[in-house]
N, C-alpha and C. Protein backbone atom coordinates (compact mmCIF):
# COMPACT_ATOMS: atom_id res chain seq x y z
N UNK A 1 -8.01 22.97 5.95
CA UNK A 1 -7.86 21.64 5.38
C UNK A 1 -6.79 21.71 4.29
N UNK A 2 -5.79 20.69 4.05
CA UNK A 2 -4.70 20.46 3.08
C UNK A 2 -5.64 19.31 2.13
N UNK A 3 -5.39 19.65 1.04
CA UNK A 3 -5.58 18.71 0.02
C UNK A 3 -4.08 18.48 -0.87
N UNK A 4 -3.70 17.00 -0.69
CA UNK A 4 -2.62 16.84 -1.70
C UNK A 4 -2.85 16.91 -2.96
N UNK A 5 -1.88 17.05 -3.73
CA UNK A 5 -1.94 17.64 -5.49
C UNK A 5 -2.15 16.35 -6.01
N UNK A 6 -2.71 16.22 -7.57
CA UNK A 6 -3.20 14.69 -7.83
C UNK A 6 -1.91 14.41 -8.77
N UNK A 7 -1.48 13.57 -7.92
CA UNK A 7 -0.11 12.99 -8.78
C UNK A 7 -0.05 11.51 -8.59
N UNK A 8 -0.80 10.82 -9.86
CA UNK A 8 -0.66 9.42 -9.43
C UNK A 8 0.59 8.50 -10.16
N UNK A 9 1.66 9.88 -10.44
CA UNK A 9 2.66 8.75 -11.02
C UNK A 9 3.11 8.08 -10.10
N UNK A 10 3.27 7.74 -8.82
CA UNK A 10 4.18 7.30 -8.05
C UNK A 10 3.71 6.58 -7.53
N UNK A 11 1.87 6.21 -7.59
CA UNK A 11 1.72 5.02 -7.77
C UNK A 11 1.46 3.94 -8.80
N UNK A 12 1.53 4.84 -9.91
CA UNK A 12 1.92 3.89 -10.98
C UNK A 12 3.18 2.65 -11.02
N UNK A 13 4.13 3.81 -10.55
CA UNK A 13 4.90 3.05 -10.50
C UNK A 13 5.22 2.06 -9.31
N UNK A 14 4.67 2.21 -8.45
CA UNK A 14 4.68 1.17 -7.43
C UNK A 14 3.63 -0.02 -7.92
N UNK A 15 2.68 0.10 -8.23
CA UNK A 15 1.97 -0.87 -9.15
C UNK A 15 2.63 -1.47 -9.93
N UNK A 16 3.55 -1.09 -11.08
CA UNK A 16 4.44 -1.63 -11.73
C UNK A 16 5.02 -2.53 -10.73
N UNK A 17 5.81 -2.47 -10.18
CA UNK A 17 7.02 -2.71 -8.95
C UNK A 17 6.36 -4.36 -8.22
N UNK A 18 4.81 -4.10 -8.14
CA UNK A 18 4.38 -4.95 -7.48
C UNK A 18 4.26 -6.32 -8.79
N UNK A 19 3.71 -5.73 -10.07
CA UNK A 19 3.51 -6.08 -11.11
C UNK A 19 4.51 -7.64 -11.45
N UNK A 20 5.73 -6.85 -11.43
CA UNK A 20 6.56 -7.62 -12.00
C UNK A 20 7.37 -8.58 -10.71
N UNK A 21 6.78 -8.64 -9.84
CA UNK A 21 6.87 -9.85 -8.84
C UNK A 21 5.46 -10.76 -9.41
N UNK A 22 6.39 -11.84 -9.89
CA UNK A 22 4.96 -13.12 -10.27
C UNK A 22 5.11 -13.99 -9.59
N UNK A 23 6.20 -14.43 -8.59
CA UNK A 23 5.52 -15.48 -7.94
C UNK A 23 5.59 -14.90 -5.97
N UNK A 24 4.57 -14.06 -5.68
CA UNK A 24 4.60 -13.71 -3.73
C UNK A 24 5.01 -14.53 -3.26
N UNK A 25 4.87 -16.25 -3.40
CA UNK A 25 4.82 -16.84 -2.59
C UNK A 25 6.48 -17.26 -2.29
N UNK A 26 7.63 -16.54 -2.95
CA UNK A 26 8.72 -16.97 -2.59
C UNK A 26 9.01 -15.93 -1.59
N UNK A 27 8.93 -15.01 -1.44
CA UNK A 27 9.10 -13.29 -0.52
C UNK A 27 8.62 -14.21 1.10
N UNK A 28 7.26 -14.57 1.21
CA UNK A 28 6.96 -14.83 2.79
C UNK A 28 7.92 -16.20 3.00
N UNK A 29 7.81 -16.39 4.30
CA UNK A 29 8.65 -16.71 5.02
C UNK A 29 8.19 -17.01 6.91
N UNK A 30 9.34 -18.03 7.55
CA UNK A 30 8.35 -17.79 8.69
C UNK A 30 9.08 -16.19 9.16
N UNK A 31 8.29 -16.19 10.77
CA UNK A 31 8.96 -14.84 11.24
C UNK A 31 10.08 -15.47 12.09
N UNK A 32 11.16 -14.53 12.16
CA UNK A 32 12.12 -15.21 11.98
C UNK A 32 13.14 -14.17 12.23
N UNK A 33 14.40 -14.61 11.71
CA UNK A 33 15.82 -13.85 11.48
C UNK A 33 15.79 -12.96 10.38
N UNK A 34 15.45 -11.65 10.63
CA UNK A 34 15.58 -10.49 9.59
C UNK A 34 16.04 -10.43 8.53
N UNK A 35 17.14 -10.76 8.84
CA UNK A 35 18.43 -11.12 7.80
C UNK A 35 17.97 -12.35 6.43
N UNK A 36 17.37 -13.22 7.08
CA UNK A 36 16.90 -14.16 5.95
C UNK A 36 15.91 -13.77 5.35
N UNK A 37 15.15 -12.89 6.02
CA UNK A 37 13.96 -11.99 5.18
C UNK A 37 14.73 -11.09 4.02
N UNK A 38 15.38 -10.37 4.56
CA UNK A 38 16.14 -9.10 3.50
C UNK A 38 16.60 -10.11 2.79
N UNK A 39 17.82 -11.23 2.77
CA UNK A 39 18.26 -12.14 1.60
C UNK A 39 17.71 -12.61 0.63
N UNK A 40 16.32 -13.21 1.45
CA UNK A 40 15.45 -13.96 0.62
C UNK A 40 14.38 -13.16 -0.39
N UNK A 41 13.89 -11.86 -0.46
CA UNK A 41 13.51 -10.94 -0.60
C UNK A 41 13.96 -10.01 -2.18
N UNK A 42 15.64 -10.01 -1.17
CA UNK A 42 16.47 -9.34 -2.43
C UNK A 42 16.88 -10.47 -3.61
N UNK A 43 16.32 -11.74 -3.24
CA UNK A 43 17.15 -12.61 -4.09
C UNK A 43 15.84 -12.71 -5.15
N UNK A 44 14.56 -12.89 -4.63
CA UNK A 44 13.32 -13.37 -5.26
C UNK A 44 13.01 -11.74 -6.50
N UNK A 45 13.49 -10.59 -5.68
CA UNK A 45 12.89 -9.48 -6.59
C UNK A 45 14.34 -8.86 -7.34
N UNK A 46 15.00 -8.41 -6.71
CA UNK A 46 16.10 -7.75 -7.11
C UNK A 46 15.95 -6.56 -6.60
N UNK A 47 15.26 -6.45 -5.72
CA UNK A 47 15.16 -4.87 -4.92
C UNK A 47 16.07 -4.28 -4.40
N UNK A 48 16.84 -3.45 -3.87
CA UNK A 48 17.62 -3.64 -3.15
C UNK A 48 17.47 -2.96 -1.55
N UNK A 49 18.18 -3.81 -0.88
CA UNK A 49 17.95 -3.66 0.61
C UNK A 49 18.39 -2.35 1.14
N UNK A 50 17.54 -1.31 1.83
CA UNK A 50 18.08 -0.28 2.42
C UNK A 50 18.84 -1.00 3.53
N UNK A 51 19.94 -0.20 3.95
CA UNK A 51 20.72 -0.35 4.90
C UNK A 51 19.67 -0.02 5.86
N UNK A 52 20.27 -0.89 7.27
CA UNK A 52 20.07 -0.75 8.17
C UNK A 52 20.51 0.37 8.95
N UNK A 53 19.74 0.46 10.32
CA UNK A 53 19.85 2.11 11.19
C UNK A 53 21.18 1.41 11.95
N UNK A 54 21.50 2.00 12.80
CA UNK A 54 22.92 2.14 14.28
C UNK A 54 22.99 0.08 13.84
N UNK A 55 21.94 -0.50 14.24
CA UNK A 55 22.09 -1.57 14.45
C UNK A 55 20.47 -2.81 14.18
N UNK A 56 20.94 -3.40 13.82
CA UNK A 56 19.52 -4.80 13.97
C UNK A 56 18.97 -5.01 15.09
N UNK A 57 17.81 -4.87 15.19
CA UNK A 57 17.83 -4.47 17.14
C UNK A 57 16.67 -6.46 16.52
N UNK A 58 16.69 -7.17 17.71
CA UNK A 58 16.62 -8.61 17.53
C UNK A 58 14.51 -8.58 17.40
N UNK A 59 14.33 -7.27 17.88
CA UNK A 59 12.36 -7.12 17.88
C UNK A 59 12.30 -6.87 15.95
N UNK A 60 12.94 -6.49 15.20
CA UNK A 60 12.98 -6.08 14.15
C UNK A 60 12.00 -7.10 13.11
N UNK A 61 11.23 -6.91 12.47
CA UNK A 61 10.50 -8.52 11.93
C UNK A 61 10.22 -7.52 10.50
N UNK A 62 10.61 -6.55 10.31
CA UNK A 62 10.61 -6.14 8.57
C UNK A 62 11.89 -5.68 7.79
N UNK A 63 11.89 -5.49 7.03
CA UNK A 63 13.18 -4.67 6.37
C UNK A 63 12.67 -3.83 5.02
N UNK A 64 13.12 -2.75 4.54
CA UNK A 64 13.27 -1.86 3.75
C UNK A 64 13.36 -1.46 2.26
N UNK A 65 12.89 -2.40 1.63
CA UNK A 65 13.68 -2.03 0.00
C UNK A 65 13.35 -0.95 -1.01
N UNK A 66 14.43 -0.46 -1.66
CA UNK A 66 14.27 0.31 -2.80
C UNK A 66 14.28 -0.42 -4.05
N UNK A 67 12.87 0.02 -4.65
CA UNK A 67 13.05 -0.96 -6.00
C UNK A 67 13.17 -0.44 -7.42
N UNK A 68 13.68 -0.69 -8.87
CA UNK A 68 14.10 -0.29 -9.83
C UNK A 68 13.26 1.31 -10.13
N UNK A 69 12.07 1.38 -10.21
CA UNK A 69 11.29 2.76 -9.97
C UNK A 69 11.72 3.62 -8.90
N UNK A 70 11.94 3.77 -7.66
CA UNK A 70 11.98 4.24 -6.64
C UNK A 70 11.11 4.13 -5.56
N UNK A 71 10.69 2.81 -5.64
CA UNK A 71 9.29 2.65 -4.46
C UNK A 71 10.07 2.41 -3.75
N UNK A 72 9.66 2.54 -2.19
CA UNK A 72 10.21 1.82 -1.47
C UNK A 72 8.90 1.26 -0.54
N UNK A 73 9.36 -0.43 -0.31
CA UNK A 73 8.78 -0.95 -0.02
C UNK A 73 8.99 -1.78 1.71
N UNK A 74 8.24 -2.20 2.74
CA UNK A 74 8.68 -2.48 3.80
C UNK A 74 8.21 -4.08 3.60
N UNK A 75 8.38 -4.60 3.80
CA UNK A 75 8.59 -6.51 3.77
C UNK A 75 8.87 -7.22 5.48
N UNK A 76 7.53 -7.79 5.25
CA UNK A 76 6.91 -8.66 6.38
C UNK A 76 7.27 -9.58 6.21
N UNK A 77 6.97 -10.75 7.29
CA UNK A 77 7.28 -12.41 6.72
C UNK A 77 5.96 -12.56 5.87
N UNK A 78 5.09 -12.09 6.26
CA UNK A 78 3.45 -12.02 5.60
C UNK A 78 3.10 -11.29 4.65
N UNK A 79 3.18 -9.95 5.03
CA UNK A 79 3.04 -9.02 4.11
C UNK A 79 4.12 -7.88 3.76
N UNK A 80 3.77 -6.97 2.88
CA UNK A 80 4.67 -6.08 2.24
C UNK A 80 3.57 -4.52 2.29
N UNK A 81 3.89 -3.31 2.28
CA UNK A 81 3.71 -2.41 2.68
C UNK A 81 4.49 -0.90 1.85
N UNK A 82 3.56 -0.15 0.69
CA UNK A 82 4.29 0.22 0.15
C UNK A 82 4.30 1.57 0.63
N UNK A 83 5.65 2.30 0.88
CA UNK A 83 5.04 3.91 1.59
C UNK A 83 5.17 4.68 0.44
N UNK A 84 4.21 5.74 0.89
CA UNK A 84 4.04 6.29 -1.15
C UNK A 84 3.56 7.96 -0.06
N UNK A 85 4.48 9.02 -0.03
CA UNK A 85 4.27 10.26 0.35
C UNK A 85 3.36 10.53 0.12
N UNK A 86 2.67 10.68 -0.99
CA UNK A 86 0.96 11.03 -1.49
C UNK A 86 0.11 10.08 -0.75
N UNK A 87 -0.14 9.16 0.31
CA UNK A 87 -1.00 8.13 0.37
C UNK A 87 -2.00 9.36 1.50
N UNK A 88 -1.65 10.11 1.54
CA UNK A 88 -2.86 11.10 2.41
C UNK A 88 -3.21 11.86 1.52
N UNK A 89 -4.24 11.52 1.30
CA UNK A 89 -5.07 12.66 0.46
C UNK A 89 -5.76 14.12 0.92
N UNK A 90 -6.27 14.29 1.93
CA UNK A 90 -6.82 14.70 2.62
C UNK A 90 -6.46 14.98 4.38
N UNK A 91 -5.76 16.15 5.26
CA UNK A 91 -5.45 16.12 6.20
C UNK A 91 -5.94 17.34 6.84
N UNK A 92 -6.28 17.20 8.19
CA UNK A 92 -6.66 18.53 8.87
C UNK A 92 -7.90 19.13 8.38
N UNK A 93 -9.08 17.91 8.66
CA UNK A 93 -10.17 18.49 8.46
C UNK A 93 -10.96 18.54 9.28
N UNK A 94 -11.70 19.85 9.50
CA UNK A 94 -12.08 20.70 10.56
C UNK A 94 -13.18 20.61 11.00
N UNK A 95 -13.87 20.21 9.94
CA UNK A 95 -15.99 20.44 10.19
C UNK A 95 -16.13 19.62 9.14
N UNK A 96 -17.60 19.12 9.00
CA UNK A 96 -17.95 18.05 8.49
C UNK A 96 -18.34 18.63 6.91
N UNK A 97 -18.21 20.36 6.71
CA UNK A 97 -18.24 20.76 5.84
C UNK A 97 -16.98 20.38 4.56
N UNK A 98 -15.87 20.23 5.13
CA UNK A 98 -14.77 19.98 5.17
C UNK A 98 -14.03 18.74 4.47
N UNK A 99 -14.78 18.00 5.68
CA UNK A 99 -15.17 16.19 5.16
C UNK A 99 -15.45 16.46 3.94
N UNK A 100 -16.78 16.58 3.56
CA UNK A 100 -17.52 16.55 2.44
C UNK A 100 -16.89 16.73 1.34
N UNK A 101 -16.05 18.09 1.51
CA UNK A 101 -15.10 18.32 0.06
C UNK A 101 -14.15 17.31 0.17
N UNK A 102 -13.09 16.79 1.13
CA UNK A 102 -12.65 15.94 0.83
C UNK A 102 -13.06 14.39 0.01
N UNK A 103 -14.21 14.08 0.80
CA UNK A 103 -14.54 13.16 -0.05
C UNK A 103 -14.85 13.58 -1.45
N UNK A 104 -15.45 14.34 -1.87
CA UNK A 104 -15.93 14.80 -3.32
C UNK A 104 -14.38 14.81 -4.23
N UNK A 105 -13.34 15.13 -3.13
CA UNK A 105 -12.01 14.80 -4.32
C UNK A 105 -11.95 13.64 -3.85
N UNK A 106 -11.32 12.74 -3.07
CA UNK A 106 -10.54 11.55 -2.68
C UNK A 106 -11.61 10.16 -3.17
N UNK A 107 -12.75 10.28 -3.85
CA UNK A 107 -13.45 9.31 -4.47
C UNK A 107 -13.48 9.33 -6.03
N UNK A 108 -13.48 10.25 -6.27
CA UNK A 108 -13.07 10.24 -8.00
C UNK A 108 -11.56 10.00 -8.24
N UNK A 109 -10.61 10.49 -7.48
CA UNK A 109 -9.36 10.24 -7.05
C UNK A 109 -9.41 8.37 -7.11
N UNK A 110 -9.60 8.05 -6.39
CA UNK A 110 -9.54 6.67 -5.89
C UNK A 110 -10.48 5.78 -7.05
N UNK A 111 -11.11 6.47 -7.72
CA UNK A 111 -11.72 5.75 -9.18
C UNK A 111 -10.77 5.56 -10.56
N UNK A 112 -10.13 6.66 -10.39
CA UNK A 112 -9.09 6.86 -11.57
C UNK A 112 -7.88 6.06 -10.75
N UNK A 113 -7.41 5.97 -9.86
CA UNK A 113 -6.41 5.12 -9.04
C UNK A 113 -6.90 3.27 -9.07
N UNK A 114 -7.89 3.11 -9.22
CA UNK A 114 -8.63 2.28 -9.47
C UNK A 114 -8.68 1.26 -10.94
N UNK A 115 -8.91 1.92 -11.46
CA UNK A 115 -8.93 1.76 -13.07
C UNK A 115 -7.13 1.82 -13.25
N UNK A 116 -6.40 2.55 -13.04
CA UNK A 116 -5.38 2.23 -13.59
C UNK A 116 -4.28 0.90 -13.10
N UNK A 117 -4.73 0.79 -12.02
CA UNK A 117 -4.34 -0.07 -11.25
C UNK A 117 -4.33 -1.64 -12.04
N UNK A 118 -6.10 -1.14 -12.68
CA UNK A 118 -6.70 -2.81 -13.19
C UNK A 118 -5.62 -2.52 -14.46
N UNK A 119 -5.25 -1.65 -14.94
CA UNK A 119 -4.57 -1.78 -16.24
C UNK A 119 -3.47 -2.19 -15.89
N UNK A 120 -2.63 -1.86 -15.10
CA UNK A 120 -1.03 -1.93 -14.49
C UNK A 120 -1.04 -3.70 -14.60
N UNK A 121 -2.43 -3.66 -13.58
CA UNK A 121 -1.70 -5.27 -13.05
C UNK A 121 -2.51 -6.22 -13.71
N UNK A 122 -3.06 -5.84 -14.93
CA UNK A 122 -3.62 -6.81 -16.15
C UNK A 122 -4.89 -7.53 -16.02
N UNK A 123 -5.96 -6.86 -14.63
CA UNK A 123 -7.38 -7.39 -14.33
C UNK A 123 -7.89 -6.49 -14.14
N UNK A 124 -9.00 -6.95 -13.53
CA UNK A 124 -9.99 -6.14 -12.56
C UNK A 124 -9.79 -6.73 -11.24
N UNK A 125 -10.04 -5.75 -10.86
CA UNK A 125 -10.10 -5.84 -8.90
C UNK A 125 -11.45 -6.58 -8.41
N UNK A 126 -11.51 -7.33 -7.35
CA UNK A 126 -12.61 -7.62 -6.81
C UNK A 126 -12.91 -6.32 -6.28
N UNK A 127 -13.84 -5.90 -5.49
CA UNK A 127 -14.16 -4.77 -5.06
C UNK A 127 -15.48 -4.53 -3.58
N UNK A 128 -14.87 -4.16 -2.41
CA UNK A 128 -15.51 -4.41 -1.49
C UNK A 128 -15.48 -3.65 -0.58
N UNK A 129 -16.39 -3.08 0.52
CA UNK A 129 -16.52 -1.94 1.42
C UNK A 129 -16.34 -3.25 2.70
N UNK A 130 -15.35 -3.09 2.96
CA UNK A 130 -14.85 -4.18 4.28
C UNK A 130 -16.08 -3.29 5.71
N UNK A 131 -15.93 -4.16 6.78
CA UNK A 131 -16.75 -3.84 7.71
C UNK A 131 -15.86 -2.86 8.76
N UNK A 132 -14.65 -2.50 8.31
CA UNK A 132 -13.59 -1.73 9.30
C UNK A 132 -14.37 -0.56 9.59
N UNK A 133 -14.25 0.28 10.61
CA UNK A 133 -14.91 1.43 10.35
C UNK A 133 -14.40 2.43 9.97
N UNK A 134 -12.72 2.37 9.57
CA UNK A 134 -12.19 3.46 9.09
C UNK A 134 -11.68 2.93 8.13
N UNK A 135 -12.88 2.36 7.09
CA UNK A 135 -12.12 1.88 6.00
C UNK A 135 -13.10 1.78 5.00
N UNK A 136 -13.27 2.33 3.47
CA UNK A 136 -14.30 3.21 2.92
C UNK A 136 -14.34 2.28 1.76
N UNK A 137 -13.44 1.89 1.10
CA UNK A 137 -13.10 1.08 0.11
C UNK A 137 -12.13 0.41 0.03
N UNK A 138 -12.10 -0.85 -0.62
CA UNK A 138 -10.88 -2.09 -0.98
C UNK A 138 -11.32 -2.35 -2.19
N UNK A 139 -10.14 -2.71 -3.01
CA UNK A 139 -9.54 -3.08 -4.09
C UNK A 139 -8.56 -4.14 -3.98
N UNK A 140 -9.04 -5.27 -4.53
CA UNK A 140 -8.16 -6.62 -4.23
C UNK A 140 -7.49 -7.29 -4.97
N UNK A 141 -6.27 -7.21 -5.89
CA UNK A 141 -6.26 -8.63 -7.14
C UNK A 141 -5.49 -9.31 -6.32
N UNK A 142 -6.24 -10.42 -6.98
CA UNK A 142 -5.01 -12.04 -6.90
C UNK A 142 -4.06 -12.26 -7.95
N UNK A 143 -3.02 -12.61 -7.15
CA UNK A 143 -1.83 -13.02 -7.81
C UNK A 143 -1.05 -14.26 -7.04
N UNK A 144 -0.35 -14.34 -7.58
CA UNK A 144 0.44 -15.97 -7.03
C UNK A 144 0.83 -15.80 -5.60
N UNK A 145 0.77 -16.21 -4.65
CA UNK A 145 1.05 -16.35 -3.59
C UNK A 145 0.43 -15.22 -2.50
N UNK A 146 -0.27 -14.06 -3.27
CA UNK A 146 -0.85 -12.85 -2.94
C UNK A 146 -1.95 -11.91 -3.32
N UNK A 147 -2.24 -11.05 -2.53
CA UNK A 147 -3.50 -10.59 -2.74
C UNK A 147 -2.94 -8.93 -2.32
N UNK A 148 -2.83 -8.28 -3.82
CA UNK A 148 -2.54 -6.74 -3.53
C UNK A 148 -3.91 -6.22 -3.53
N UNK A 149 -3.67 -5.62 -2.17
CA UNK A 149 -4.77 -4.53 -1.79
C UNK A 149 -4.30 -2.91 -1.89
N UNK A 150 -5.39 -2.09 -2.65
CA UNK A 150 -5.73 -0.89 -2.46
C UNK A 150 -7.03 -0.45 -1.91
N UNK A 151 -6.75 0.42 -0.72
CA UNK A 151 -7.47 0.82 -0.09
C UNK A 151 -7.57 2.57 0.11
N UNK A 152 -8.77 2.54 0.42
CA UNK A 152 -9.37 4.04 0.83
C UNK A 152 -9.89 3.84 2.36
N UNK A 153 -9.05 4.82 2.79
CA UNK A 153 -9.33 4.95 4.70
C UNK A 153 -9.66 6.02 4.71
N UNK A 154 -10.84 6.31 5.39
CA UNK A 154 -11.46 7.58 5.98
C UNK A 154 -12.48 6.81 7.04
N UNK A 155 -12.72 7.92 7.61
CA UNK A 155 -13.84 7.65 8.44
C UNK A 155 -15.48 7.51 7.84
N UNK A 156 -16.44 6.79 8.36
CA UNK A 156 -17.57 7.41 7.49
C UNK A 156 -18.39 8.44 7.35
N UNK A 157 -17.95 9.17 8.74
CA UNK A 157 -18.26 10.60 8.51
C UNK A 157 -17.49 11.28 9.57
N UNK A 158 -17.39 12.42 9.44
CA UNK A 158 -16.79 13.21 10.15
C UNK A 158 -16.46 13.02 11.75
N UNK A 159 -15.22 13.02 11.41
CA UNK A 159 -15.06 12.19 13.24
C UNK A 159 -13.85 12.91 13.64
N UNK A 160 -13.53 13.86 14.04
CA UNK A 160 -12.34 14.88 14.90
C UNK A 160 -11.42 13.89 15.23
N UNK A 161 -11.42 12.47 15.55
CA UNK A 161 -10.33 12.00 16.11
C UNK A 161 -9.90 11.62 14.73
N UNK A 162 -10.31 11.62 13.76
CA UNK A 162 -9.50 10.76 12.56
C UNK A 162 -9.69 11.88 11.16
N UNK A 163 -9.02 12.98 11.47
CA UNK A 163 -9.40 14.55 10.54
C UNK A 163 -8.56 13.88 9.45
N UNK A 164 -8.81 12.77 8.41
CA UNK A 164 -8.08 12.68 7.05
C UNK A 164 -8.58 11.78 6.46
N UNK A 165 -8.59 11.74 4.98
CA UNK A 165 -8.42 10.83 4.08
C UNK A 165 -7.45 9.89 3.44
N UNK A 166 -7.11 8.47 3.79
CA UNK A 166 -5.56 8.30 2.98
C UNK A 166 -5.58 6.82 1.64
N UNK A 167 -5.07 6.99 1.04
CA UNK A 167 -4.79 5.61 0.41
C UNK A 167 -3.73 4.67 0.65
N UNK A 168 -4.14 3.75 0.71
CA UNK A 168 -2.39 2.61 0.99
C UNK A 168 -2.81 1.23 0.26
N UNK A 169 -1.60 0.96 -0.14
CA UNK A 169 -1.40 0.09 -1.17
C UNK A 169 -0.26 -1.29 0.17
N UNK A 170 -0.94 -2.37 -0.18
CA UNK A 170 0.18 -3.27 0.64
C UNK A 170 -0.48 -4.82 -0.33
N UNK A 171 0.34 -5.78 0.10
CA UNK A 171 0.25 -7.33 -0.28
C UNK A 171 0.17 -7.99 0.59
N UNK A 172 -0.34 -8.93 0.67
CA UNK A 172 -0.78 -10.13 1.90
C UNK A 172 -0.56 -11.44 1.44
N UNK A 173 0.20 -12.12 2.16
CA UNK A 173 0.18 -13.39 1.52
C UNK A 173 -0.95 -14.26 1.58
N UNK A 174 -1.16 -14.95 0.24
CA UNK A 174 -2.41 -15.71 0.09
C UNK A 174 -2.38 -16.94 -0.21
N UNK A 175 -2.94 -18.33 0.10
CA UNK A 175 -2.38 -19.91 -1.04
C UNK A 175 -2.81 -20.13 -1.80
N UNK A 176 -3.44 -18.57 -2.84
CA UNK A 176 -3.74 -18.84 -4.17
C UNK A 176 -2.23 -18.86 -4.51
């Protein structure tokens, strides 16, 4: 079993990143022409747009940004999606012995990820064990046009097809 090292600066700072977007509801959009996504996007945050690969292939419905921290973020017409290298906590676990230690780190982990979160983004989280089955905990605030979620994915117990623990952080558009 791999356990990642506890380094939650990097989602600090993606918390930040999300932070200082106050109004979501200018970012969504319908689905649409890519291009007006990345414009509209880079114009509302100031992120800036990763370049595109060989070409815009026309199935394309997200785009890429790097933002003043170094998050980089993927942008939906709906939602946004932050990739954060650390979001696996826990990989390649073998026996349910295994499991166990993972969870014993990746829940105190996800408490202190938790709490700082409510500090970053100036509340408290609603807080809820969704009915997914590979999905352990949610963390929800509202904000203008959106609803940033942090989540804890694992299985609820030891299940060989799904050997990990991960966290992911994304936004959903909301008509609060």
């Amino acid at each position: 079993m791999e356990i990642s090292p506890e380094d939650l600066s990097r989602w600090h700072s993606a918390l930040a990143d999300l932070a200082d977007v106050r109004d979501w509801s200018r970012l969504w959009g319908p689905d649409g022409d890519v291009l007006v996504l990345r414009d509209r996007v880079a114009a509302a945050t100031g992120w800036l747009p990763m370049p595109p690969g060989p070409s815009i292939d026309d199935r394309q419905r997200s785009w890429g940004f790097d933002t003043p921290r170094s998050t980089v973020i993927d942008v939906h017409p709906q939602n946004a999606l932050v990739r954060l290298k650390q979001a696996l906590v826990a990989r390649d676990v073998s026996d349910e012995q295994e499991f166990a230690e993972a969870v014993a780190v990746a829940l105190p982990r996800w408490s202190r990820l938790v709490a700082a979160a409510a500090v970053v983004l100036g509340q408290e989280p609603f807080l809820s064990e969704p009915a997914l089955e590979d999905t352990r905990r949610l963390a929800v605030w509202q904000r203008p046009g959106a609803e940033i979620r942090l989540a804890c994915k694992a299985p609820e117990w030891y299940d060989e097809e799904l050997p990990g623990i991960t966290f992911a952080l994304s936004v959903h558009a909301s008509a609060r």
